[in-house]
C-alpha atoms as a PDB file:
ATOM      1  CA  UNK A   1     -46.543 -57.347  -1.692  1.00  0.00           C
ATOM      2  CA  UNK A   2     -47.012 -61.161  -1.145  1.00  0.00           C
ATOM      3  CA  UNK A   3     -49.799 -63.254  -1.163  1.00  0.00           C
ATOM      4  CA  UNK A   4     -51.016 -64.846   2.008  1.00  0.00           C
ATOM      5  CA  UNK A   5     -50.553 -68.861   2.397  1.00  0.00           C
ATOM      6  CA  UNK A   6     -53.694 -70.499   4.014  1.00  0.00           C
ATOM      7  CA  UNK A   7     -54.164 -73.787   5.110  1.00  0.00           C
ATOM      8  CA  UNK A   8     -57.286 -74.353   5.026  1.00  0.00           C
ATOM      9  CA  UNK A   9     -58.424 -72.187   1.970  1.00  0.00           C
ATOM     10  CA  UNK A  10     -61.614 -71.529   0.596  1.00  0.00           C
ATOM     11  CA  UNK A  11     -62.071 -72.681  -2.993  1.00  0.00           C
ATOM     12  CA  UNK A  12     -63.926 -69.918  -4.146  1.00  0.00           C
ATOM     13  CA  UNK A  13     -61.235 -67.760  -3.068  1.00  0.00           C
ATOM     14  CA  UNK A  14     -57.803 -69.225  -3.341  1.00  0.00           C
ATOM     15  CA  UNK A  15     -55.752 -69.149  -6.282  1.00  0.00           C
ATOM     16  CA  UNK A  16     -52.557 -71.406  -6.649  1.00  0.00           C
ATOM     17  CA  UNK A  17     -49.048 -70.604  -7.403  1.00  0.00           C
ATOM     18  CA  UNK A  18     -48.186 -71.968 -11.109  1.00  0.00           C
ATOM     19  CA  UNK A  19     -45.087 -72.746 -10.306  1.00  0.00           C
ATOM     20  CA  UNK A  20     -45.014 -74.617  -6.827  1.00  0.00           C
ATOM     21  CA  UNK A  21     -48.658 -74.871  -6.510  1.00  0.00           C
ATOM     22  CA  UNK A  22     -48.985 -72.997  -3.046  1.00  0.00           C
ATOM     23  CA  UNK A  23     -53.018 -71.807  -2.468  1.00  0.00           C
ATOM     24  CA  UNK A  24     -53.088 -68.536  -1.725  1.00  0.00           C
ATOM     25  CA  UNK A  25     -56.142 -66.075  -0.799  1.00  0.00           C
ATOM     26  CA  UNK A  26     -57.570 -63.993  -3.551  1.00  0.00           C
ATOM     27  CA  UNK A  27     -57.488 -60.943  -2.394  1.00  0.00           C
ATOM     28  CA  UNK A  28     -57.517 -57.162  -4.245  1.00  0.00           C
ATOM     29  CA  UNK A  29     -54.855 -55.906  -5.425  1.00  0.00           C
ATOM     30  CA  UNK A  30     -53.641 -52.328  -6.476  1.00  0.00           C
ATOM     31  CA  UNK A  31     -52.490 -51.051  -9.579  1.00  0.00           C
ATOM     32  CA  UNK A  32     -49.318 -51.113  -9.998  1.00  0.00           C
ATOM     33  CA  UNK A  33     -48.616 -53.760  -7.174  1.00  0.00           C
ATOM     34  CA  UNK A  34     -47.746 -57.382  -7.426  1.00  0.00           C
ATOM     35  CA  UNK A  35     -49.120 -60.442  -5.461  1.00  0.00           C
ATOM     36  CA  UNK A  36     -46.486 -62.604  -5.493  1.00  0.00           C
ATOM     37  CA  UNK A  37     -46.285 -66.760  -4.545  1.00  0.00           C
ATOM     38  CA  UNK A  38     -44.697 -67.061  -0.783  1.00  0.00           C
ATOM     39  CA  UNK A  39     -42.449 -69.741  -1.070  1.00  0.00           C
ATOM     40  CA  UNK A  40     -41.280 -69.226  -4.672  1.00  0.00           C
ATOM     41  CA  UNK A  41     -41.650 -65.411  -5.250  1.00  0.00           C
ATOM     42  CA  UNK A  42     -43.457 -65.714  -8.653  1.00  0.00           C
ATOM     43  CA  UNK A  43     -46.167 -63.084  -9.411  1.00  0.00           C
ATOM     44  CA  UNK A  44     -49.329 -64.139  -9.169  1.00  0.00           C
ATOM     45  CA  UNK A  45     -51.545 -60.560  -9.669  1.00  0.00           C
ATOM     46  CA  UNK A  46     -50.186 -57.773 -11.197  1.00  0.00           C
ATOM     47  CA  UNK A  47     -52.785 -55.433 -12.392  1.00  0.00           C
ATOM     48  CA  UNK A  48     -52.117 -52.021 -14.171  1.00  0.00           C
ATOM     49  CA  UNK A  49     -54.419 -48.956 -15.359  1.00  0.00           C
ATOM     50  CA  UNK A  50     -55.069 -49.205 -18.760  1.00  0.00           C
ATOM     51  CA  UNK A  51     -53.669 -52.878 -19.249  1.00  0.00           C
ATOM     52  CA  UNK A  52     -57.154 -53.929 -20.948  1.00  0.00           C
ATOM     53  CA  UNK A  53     -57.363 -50.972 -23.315  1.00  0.00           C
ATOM     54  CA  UNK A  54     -53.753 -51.791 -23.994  1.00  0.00           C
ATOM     55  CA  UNK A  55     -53.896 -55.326 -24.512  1.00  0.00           C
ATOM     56  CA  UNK A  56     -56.758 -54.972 -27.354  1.00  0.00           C
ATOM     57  CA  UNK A  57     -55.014 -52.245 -29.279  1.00  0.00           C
ATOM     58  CA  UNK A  58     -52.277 -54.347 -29.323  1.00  0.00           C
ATOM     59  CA  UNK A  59     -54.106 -57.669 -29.689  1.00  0.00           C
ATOM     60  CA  UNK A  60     -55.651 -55.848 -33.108  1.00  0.00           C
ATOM     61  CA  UNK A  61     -51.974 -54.496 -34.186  1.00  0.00           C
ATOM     62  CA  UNK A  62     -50.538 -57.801 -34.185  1.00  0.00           C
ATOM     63  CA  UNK A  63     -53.507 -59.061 -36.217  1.00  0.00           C
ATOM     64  CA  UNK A  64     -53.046 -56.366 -39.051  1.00  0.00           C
ATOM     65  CA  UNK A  65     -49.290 -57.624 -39.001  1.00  0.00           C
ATOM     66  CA  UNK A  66     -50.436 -61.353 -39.095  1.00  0.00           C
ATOM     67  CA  UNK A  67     -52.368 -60.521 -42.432  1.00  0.00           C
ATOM     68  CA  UNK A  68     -49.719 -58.261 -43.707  1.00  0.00           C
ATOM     69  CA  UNK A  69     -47.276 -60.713 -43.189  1.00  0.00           C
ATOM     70  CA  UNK A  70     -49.181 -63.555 -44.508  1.00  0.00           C
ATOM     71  CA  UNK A  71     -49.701 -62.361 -47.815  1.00  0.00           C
ATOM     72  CA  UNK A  72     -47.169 -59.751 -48.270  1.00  0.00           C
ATOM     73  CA  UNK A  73     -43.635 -60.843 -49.977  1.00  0.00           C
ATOM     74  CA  UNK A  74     -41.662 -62.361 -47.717  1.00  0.00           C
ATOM     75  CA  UNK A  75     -38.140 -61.949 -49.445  1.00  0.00           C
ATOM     76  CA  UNK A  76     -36.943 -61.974 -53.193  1.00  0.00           C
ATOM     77  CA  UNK A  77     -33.890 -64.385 -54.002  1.00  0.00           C
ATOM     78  CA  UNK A  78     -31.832 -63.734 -56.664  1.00  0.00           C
ATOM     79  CA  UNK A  79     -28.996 -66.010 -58.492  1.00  0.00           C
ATOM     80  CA  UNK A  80     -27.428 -67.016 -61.831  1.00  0.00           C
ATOM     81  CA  UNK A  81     -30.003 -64.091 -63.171  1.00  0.00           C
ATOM     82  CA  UNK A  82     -33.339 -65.811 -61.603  1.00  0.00           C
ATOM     83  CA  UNK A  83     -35.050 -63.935 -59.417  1.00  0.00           C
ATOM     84  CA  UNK A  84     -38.053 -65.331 -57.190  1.00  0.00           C
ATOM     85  CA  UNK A  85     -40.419 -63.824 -54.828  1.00  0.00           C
ATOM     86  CA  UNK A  86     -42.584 -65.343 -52.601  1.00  0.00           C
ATOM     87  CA  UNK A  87     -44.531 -65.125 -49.362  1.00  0.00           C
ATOM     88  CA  UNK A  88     -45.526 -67.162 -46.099  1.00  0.00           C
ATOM     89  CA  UNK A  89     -48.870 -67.841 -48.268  1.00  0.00           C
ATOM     90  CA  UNK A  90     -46.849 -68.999 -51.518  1.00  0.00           C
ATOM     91  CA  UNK A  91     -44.635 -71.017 -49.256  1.00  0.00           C
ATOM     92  CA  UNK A  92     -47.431 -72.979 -47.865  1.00  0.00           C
ATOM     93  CA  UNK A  93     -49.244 -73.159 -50.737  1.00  0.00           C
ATOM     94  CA  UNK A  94     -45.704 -74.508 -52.926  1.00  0.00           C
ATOM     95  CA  UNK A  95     -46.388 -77.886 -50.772  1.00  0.00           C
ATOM     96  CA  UNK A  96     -49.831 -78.329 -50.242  1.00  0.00           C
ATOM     97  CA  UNK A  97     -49.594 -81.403 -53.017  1.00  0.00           C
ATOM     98  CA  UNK A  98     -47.228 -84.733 -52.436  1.00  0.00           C
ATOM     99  CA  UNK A  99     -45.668 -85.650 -49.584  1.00  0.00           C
ATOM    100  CA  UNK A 100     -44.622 -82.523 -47.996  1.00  0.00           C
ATOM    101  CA  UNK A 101     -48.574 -81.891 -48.037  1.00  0.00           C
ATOM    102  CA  UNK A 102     -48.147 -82.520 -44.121  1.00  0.00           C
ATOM    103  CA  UNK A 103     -45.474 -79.549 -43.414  1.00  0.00           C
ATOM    104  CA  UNK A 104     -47.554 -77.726 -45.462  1.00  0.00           C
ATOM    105  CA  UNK A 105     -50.587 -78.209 -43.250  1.00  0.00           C
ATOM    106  CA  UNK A 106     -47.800 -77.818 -40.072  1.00  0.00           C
ATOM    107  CA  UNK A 107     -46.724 -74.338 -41.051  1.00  0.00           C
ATOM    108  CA  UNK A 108     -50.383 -73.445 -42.070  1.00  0.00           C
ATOM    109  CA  UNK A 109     -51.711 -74.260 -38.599  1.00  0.00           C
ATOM    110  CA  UNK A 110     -48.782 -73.077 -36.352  1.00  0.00           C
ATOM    111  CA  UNK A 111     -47.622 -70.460 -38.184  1.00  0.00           C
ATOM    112  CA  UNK A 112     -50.836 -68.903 -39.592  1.00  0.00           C
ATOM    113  CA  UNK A 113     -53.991 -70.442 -38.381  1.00  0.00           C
ATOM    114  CA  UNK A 114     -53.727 -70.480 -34.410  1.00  0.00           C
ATOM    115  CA  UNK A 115     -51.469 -67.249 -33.904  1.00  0.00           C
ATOM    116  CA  UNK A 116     -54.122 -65.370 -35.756  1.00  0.00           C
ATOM    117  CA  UNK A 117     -57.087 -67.061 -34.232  1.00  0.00           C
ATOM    118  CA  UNK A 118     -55.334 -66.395 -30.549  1.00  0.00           C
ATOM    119  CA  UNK A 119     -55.202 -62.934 -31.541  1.00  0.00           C
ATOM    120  CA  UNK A 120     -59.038 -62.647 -32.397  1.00  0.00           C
ATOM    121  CA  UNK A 121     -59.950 -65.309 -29.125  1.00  0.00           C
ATOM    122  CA  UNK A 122     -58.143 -62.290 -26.863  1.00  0.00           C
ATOM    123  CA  UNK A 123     -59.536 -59.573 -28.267  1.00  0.00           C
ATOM    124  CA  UNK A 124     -63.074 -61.049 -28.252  1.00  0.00           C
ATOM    125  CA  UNK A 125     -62.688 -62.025 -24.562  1.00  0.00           C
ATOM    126  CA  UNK A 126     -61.280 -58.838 -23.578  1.00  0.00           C
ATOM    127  CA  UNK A 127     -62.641 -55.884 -25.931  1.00  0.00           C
ATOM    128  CA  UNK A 128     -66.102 -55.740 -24.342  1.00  0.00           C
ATOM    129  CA  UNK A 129     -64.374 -55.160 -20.907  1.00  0.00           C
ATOM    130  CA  UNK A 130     -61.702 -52.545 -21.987  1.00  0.00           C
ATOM    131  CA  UNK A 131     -64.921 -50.588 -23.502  1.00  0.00           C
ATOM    132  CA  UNK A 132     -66.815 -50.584 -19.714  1.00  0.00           C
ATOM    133  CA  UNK A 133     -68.695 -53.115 -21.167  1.00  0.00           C
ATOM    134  CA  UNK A 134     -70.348 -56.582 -19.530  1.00  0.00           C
ATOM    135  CA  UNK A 135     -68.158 -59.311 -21.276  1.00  0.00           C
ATOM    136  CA  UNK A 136     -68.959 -61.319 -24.728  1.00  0.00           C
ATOM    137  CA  UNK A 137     -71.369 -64.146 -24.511  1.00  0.00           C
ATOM    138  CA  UNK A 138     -68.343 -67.493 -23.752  1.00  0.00           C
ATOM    139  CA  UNK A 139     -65.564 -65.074 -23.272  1.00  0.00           C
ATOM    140  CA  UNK A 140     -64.234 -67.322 -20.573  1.00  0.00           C
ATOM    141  CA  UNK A 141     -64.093 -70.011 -23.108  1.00  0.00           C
ATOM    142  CA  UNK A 142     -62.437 -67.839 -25.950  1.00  0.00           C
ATOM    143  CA  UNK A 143     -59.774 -66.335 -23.456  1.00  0.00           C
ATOM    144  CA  UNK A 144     -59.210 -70.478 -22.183  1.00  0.00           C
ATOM    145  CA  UNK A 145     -58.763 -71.228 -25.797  1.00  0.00           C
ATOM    146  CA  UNK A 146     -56.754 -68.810 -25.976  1.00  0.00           C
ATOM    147  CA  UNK A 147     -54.470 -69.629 -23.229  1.00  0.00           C
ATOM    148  CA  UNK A 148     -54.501 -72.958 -23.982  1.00  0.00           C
ATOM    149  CA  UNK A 149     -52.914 -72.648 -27.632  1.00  0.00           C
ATOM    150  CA  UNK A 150     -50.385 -70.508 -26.541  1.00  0.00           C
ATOM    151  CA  UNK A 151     -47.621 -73.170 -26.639  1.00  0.00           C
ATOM    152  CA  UNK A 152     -48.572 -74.014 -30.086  1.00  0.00           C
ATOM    153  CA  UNK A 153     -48.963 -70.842 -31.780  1.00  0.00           C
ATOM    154  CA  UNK A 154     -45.338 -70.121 -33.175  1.00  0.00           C
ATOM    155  CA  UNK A 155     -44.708 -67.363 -35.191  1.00  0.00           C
ATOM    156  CA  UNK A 156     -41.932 -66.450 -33.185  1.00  0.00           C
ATOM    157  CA  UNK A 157     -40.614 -69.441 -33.626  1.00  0.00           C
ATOM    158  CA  UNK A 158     -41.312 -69.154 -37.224  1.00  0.00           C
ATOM    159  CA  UNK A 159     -39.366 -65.782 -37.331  1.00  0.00           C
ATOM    160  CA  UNK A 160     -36.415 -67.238 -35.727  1.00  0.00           C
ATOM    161  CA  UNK A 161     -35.902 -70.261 -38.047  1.00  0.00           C
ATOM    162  CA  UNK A 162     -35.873 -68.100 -41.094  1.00  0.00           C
ATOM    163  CA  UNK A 163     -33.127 -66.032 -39.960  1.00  0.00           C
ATOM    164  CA  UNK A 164     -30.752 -68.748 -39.095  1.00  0.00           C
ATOM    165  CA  UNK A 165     -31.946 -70.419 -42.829  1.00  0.00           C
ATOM    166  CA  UNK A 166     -30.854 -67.009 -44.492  1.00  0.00           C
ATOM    167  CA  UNK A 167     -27.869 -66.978 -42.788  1.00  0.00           C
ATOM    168  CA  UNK A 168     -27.229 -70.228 -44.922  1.00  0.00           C
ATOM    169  CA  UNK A 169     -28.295 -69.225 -48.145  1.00  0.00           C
ATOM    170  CA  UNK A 170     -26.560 -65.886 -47.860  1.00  0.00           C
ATOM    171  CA  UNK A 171     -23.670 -67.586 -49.268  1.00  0.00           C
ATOM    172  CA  UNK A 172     -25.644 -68.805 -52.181  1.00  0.00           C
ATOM    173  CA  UNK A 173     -28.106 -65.730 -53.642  1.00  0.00           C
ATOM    174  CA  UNK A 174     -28.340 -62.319 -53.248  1.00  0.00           C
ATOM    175  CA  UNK A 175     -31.772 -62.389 -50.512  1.00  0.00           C
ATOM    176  CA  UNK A 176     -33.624 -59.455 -50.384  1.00  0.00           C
ATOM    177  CA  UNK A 177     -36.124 -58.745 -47.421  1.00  0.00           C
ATOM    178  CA  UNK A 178     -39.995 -58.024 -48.161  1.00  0.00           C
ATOM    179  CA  UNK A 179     -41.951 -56.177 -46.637  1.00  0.00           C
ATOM    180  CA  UNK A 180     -44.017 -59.146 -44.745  1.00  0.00           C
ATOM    181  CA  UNK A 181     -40.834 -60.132 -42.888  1.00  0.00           C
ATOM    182  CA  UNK A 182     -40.567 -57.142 -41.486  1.00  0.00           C
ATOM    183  CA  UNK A 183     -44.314 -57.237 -40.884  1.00  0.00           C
ATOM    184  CA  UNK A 184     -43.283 -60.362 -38.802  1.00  0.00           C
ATOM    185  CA  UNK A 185     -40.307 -59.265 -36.898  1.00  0.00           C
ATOM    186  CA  UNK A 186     -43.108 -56.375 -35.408  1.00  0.00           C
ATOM    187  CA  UNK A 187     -45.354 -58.706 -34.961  1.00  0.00           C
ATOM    188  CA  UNK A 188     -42.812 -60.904 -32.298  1.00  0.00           C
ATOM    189  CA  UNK A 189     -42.124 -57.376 -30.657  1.00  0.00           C
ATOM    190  CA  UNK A 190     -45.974 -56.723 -30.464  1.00  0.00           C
ATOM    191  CA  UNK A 191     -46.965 -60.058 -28.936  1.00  0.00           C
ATOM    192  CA  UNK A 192     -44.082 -59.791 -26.472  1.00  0.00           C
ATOM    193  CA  UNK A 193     -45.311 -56.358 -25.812  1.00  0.00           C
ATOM    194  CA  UNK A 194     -48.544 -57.770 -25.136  1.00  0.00           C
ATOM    195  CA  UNK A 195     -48.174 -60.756 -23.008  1.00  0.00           C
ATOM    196  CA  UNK A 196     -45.688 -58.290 -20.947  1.00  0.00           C
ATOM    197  CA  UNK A 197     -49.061 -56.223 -19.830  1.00  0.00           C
ATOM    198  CA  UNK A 198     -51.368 -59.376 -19.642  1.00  0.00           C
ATOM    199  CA  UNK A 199     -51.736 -60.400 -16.080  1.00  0.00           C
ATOM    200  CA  UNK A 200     -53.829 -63.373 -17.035  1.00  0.00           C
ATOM    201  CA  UNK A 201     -55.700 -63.858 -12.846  1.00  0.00           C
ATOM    202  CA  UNK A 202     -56.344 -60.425 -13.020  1.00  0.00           C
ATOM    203  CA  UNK A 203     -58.385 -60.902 -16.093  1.00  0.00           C
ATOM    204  CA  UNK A 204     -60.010 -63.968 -14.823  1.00  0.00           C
ATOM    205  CA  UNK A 205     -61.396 -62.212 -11.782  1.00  0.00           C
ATOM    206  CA  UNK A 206     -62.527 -59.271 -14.144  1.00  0.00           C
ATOM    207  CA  UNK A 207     -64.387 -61.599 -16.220  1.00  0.00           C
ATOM    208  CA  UNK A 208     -65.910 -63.193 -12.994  1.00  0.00           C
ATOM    209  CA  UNK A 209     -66.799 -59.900 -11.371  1.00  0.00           C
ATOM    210  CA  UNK A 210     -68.375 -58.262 -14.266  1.00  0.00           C
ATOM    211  CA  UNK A 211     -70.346 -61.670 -15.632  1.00  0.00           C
ATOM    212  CA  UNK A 212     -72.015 -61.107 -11.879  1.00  0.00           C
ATOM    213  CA  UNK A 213     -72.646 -57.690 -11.820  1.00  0.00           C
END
């Protein structure tokens, strides 16, 4: 279903498209449907039983995997007959001193720090409300925070650099894969997972509705 274009729109109930910026009325929609933008087609509102409930439990899985892959070996190289292991936590720690004290404090904030504390920011703004609940005293503000670090947290990003940097030392020790890097590769599938069922206005709106109620 689309959206309806107004001219003259109400600001309490218009939203605008993200894309193209057309206002559009607010209005209810199904489970299962989609609102989408008139002039550009992109969805605006697409609700689903269950999304909430879903969203947490998945919000909480990723943040067992964030710990597990924190502090859990990352890989084991092996060469000449030394053999290291480390993990994500070793690696930042390896640098914290001297001049790469500043990558250190990089990888500790994008890599560790904000995709962990996005995790608990969405789970506090939305776990009240997948319960039946009223929502958390400044959920709004948790699930803005939230939105608005998205960009920067990157452990997918993260996830992706390391496999094109084994692909390079491949050729130069024997690498053997912990179990934390693992732990992240789930972790990429589980936040995809989750942003797939986020529809991000339809949480807004619940957050508005039942602060009122």
């Amino acid at each position: 279903m689309n959206a309806r274009s107004v001219g003259l729109p109400d600001p309490e109930a218009m939203i605008a498209c993200p894309v193209c910026d057309t206002l559009h009325v607010a209005g209810d929609v199904p489970d299962g449907a989609q609102a989408r933008c008139v002039r550009c087609g992109t969805v605006l509102m697409s609700p689903r039983r269950g999304a909430m409930t879903r969203i947490l439990m998945l919000s909480v899985t990723a943040a067992i995997l964030m710990i597990a892959a924190i502090f859990f070996p990352f890989l084991e190289l092996s060469a000449a007959g030394f053999r290291r292991t480390s993990s994500v936590f070793d690696a930042v720690a390896s640098f914290a001193n001297g001049g790469m004290a500043p990558l250190s404090f990089a990888v500790a904030v994008l890599i560790i720090a904000l995709p962990l504390l996005r995790l608990v920011a969405i789970a506090y703004a939305i776990g009240p409300m997948a319960l039946g609940w009223y929502p958390a005293p400044h959920a709004e503000r948790a699930f803005r925070w939230a939105e608005a670090v998205r960009p920067w947290a990157m452990a997918e990003v993260f996830i992706v650099g390391v496999g094109v940097a084994l692909i390079k030392v491949a050729g130069l020790a024997k690498i053997t894969l912990g179990p934390a890097f693992w732990a992240f590769a789930a972790l990429v599938l589980v936040t995809v997972l989750k942003d797939s069922f986020m529809c991000r206005l339809t949480v807004w709106k619940t957050l508005e509705e039942r602060r009122r109620s």
